[in-house]
N, C-alpha and C. Protein backbone atom coordinates (compact mmCIF):
# COMPACT_ATOMS: atom_id res chain seq x y z
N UNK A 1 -5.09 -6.94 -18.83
CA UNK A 1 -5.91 -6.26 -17.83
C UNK A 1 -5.14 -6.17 -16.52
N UNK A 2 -5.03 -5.18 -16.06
CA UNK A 2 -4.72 -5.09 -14.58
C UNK A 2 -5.08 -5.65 -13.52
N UNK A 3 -4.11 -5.98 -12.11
CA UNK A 3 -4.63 -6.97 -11.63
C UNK A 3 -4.65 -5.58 -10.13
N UNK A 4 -5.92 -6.14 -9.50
CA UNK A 4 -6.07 -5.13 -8.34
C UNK A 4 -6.12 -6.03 -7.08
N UNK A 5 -5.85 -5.82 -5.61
CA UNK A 5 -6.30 -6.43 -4.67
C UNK A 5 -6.61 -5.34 -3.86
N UNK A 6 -7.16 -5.73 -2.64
CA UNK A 6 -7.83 -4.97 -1.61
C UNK A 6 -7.55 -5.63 -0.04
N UNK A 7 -6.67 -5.45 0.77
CA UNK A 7 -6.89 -6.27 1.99
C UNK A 7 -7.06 -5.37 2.93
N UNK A 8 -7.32 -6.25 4.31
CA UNK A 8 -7.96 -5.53 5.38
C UNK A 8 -6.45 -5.60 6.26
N UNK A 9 -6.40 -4.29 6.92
CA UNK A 9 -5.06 -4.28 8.40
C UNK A 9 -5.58 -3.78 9.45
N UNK A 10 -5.03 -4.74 10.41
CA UNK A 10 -5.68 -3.86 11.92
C UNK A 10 -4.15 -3.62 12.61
N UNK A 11 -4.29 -2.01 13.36
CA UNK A 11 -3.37 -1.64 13.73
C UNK A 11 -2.97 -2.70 14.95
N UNK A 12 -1.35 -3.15 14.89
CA UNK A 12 -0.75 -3.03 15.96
C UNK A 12 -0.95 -2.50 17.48
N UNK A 13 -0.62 -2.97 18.21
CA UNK A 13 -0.72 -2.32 19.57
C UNK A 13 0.49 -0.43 19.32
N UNK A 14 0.07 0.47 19.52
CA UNK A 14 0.87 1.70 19.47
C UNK A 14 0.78 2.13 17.97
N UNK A 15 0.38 1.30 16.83
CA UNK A 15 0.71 1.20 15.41
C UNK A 15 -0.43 2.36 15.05
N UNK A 16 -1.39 2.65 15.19
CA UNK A 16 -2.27 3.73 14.69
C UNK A 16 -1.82 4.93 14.57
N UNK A 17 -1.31 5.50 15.33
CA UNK A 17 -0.69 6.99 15.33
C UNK A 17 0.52 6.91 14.24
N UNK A 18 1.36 6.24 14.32
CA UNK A 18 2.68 5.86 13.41
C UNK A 18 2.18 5.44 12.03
N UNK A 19 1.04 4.69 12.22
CA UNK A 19 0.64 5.05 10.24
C UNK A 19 0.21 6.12 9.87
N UNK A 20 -0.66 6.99 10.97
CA UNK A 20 -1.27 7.87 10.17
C UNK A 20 -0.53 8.93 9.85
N UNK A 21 0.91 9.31 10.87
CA UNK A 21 2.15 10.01 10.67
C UNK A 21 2.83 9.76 9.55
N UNK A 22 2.93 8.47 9.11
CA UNK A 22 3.80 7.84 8.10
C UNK A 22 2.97 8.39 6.65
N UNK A 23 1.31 8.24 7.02
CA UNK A 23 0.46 8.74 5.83
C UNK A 23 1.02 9.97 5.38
N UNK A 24 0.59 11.07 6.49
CA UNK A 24 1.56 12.24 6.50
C UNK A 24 2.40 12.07 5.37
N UNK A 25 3.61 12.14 5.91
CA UNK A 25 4.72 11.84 5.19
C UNK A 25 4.63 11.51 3.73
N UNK A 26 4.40 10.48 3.80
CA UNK A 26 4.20 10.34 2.07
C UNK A 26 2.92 10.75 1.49
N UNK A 27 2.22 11.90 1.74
CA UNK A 27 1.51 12.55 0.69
C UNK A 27 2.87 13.95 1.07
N UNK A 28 3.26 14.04 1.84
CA UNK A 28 4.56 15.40 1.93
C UNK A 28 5.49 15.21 0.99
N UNK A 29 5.96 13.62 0.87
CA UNK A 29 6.30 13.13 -0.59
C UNK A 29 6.26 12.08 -1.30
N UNK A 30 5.02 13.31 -2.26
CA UNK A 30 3.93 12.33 -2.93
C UNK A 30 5.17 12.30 -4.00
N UNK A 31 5.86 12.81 -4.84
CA UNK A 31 6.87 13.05 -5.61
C UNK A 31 7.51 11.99 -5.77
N UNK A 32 8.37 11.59 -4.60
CA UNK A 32 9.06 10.21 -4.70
C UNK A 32 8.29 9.01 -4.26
N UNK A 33 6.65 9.09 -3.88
CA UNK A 33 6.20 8.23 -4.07
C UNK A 33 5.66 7.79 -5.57
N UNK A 34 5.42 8.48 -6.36
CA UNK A 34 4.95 8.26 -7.73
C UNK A 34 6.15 7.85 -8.39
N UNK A 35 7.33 8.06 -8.04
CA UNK A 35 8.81 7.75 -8.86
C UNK A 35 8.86 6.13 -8.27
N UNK A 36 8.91 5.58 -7.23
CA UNK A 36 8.79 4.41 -6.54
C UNK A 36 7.92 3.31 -6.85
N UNK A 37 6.15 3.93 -7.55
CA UNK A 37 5.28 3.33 -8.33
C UNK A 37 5.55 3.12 -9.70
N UNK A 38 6.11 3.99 -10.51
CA UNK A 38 6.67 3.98 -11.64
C UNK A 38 7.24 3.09 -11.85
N UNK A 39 8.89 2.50 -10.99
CA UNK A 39 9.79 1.25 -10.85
C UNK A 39 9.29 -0.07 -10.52
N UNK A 40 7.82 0.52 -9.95
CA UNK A 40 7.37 -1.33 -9.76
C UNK A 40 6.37 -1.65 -10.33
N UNK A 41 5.76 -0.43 -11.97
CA UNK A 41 4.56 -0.75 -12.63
C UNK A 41 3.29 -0.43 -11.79
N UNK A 42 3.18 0.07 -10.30
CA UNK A 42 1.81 0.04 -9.81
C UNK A 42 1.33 1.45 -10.02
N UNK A 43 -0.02 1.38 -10.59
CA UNK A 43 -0.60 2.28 -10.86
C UNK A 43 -1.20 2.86 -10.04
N UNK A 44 -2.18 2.51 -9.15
CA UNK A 44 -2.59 2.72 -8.17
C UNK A 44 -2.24 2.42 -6.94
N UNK A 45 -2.36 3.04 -5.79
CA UNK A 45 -1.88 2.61 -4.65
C UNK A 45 -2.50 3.54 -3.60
N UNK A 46 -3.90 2.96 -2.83
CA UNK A 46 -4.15 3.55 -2.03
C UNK A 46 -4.87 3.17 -0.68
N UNK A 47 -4.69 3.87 0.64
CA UNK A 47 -5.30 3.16 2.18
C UNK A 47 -5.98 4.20 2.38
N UNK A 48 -7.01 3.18 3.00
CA UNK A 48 -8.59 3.76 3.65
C UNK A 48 -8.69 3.44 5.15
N UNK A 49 -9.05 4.60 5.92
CA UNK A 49 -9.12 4.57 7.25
C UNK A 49 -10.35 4.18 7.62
N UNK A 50 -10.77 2.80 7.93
CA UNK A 50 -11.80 2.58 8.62
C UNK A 50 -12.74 3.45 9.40
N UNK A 51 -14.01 4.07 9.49
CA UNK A 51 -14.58 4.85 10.34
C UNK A 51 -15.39 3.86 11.82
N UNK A 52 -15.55 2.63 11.16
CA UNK A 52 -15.98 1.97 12.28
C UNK A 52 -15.05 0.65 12.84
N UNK A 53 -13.95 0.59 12.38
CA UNK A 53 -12.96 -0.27 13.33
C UNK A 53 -11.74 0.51 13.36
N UNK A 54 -10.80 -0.23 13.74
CA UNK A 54 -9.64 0.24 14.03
C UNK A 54 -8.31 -0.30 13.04
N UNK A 55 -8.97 -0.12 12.04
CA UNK A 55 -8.32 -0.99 11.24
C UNK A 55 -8.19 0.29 9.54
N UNK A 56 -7.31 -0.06 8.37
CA UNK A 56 -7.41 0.67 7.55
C UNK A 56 -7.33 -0.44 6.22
N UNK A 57 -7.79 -0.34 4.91
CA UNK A 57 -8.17 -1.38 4.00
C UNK A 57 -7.30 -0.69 2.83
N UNK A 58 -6.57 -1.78 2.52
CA UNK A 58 -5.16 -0.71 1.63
C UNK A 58 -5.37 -1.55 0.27
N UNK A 59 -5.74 -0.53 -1.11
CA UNK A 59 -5.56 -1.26 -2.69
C UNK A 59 -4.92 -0.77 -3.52
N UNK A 60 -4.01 -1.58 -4.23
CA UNK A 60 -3.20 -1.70 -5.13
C UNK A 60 -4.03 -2.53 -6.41
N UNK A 61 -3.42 -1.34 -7.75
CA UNK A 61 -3.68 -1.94 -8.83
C UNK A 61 -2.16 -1.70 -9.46
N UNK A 62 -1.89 -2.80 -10.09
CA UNK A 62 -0.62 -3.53 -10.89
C UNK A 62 -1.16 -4.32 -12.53
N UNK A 63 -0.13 -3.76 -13.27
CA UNK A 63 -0.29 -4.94 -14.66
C UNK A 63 0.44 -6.24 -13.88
N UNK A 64 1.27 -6.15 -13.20
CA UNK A 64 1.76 -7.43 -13.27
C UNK A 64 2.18 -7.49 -11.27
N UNK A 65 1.54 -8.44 -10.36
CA UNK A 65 1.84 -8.49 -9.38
C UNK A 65 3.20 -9.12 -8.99
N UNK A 66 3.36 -10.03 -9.59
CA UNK A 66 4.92 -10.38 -9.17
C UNK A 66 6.07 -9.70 -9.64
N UNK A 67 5.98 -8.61 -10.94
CA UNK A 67 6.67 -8.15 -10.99
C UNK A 67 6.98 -6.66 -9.88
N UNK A 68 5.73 -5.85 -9.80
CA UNK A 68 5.91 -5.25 -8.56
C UNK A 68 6.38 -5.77 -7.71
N UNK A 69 6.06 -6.94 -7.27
CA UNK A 69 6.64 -7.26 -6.16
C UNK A 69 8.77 -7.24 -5.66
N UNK A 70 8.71 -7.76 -6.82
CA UNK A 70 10.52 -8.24 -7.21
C UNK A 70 11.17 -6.99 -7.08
N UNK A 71 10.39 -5.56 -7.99
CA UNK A 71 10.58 -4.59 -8.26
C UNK A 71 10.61 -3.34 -6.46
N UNK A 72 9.87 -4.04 -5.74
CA UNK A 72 10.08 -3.57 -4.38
C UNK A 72 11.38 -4.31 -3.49
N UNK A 73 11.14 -5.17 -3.97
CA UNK A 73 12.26 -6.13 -2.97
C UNK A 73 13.90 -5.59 -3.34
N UNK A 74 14.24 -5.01 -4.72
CA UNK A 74 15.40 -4.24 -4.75
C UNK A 74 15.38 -3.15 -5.17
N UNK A 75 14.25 -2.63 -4.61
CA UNK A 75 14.07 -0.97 -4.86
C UNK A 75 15.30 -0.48 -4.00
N UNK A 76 15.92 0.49 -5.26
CA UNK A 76 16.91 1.79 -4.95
C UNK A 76 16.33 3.19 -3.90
N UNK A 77 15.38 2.51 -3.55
CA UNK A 77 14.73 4.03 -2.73
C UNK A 77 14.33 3.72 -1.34
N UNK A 78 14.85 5.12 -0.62
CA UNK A 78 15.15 4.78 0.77
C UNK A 78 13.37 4.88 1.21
N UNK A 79 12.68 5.89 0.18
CA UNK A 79 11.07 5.53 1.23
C UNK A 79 10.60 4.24 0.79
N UNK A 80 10.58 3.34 0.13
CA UNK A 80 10.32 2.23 -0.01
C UNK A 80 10.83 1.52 1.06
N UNK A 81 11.92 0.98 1.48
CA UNK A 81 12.66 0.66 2.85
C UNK A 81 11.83 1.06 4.11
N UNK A 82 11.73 2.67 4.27
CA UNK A 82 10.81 2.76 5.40
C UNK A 82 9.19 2.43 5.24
N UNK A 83 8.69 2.54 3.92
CA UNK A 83 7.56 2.11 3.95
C UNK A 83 7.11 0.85 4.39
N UNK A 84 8.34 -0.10 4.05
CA UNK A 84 8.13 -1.64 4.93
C UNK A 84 8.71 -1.55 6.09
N UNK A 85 9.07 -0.79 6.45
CA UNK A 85 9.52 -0.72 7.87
C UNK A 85 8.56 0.18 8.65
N UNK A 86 7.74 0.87 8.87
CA UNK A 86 6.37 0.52 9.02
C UNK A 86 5.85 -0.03 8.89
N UNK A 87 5.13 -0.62 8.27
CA UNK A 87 3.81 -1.08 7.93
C UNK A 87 3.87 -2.13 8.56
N UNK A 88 5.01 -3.23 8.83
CA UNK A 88 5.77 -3.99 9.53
C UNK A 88 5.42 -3.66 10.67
N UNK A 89 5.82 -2.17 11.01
CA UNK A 89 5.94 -2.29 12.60
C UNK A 89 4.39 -1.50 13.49
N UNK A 90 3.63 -0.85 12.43
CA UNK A 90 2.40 -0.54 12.81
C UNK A 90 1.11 -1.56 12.25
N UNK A 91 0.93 -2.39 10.84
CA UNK A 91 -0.12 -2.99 10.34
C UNK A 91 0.26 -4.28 10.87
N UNK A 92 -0.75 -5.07 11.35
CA UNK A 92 -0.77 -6.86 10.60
C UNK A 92 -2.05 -7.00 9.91
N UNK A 93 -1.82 -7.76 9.20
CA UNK A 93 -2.88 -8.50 8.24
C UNK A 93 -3.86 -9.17 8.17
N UNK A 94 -5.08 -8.75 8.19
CA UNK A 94 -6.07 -9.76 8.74
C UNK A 94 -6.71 -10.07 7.72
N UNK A 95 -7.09 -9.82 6.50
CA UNK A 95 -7.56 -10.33 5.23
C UNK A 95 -7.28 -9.85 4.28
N UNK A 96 -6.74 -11.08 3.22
CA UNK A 96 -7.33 -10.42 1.61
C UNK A 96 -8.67 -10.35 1.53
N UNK A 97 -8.86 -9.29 0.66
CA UNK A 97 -10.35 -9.54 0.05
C UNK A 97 -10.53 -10.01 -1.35
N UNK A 98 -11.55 -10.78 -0.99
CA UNK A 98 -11.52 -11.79 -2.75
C UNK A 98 -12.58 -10.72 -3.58
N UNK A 99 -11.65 -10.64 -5.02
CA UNK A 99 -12.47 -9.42 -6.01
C UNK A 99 -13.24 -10.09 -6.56
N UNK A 100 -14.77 -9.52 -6.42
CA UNK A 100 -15.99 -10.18 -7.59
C UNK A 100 -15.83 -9.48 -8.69
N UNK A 101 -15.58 -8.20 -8.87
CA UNK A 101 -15.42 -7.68 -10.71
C UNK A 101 -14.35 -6.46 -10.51
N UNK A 102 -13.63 -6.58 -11.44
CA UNK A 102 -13.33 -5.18 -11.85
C UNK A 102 -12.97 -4.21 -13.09
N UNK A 103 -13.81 -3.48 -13.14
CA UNK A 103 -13.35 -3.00 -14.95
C UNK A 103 -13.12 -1.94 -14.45
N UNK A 104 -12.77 -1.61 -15.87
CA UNK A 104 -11.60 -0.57 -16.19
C UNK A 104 -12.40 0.23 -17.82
N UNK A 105 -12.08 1.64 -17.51
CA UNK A 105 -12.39 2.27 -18.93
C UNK A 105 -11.70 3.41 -18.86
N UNK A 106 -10.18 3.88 -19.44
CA UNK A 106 -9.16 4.74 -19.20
C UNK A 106 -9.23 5.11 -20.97
């Protein structure tokens, strides 16, 4: 079964405009973002813009989280690089969210 998480980010001081530019961007290329998910097994991968804070709630579903993970850390691809180089420099982290259920019927 796939493993999913959900956490909460509140923008940075200046960081709001620069994610939502960066959002931009990678739906401009969604292409080499799906080639980038492919190399690290994640199936899903998607951020939600808060309507009542200032904050955006980003989920990932993976068969295997540590292997995505490993699989980012020597990713061959330069938007992967800038993707942590944002998110870095516009998100910090203010919660995981703990999952009560999740199924699946594909």
């Amino acid at each position: 079964m796939a493993q999913v998480t959900l956490a909460k980010f509140r923008f940075k001081p200046g960081g709001k405009q620069r994610w939502l530019d960066w959002c931009d961007e990678l739906k401009r290329r969604s292409g080499e973002v799906v080639e980038t998910l492919r190399n690290e097994g994640v199936a899903v991968e998607a951020c939600f813009l808060s309507v009542n804070e200032d904050a955006v709630y980003y989920f990932v579903e993976a068969e295997d989280f540590d292997r995505a993970q490993r699989a980012l850390q020597r990713s061959p691809y330069t938007i992967d690089r800038q993707h942590i180089d944002v998110k870095v420099a516009a998100l910090e982290a203010v919660e995981p969210l703990t999952c009560l259920f999740h199924f699946e019927h594909r």
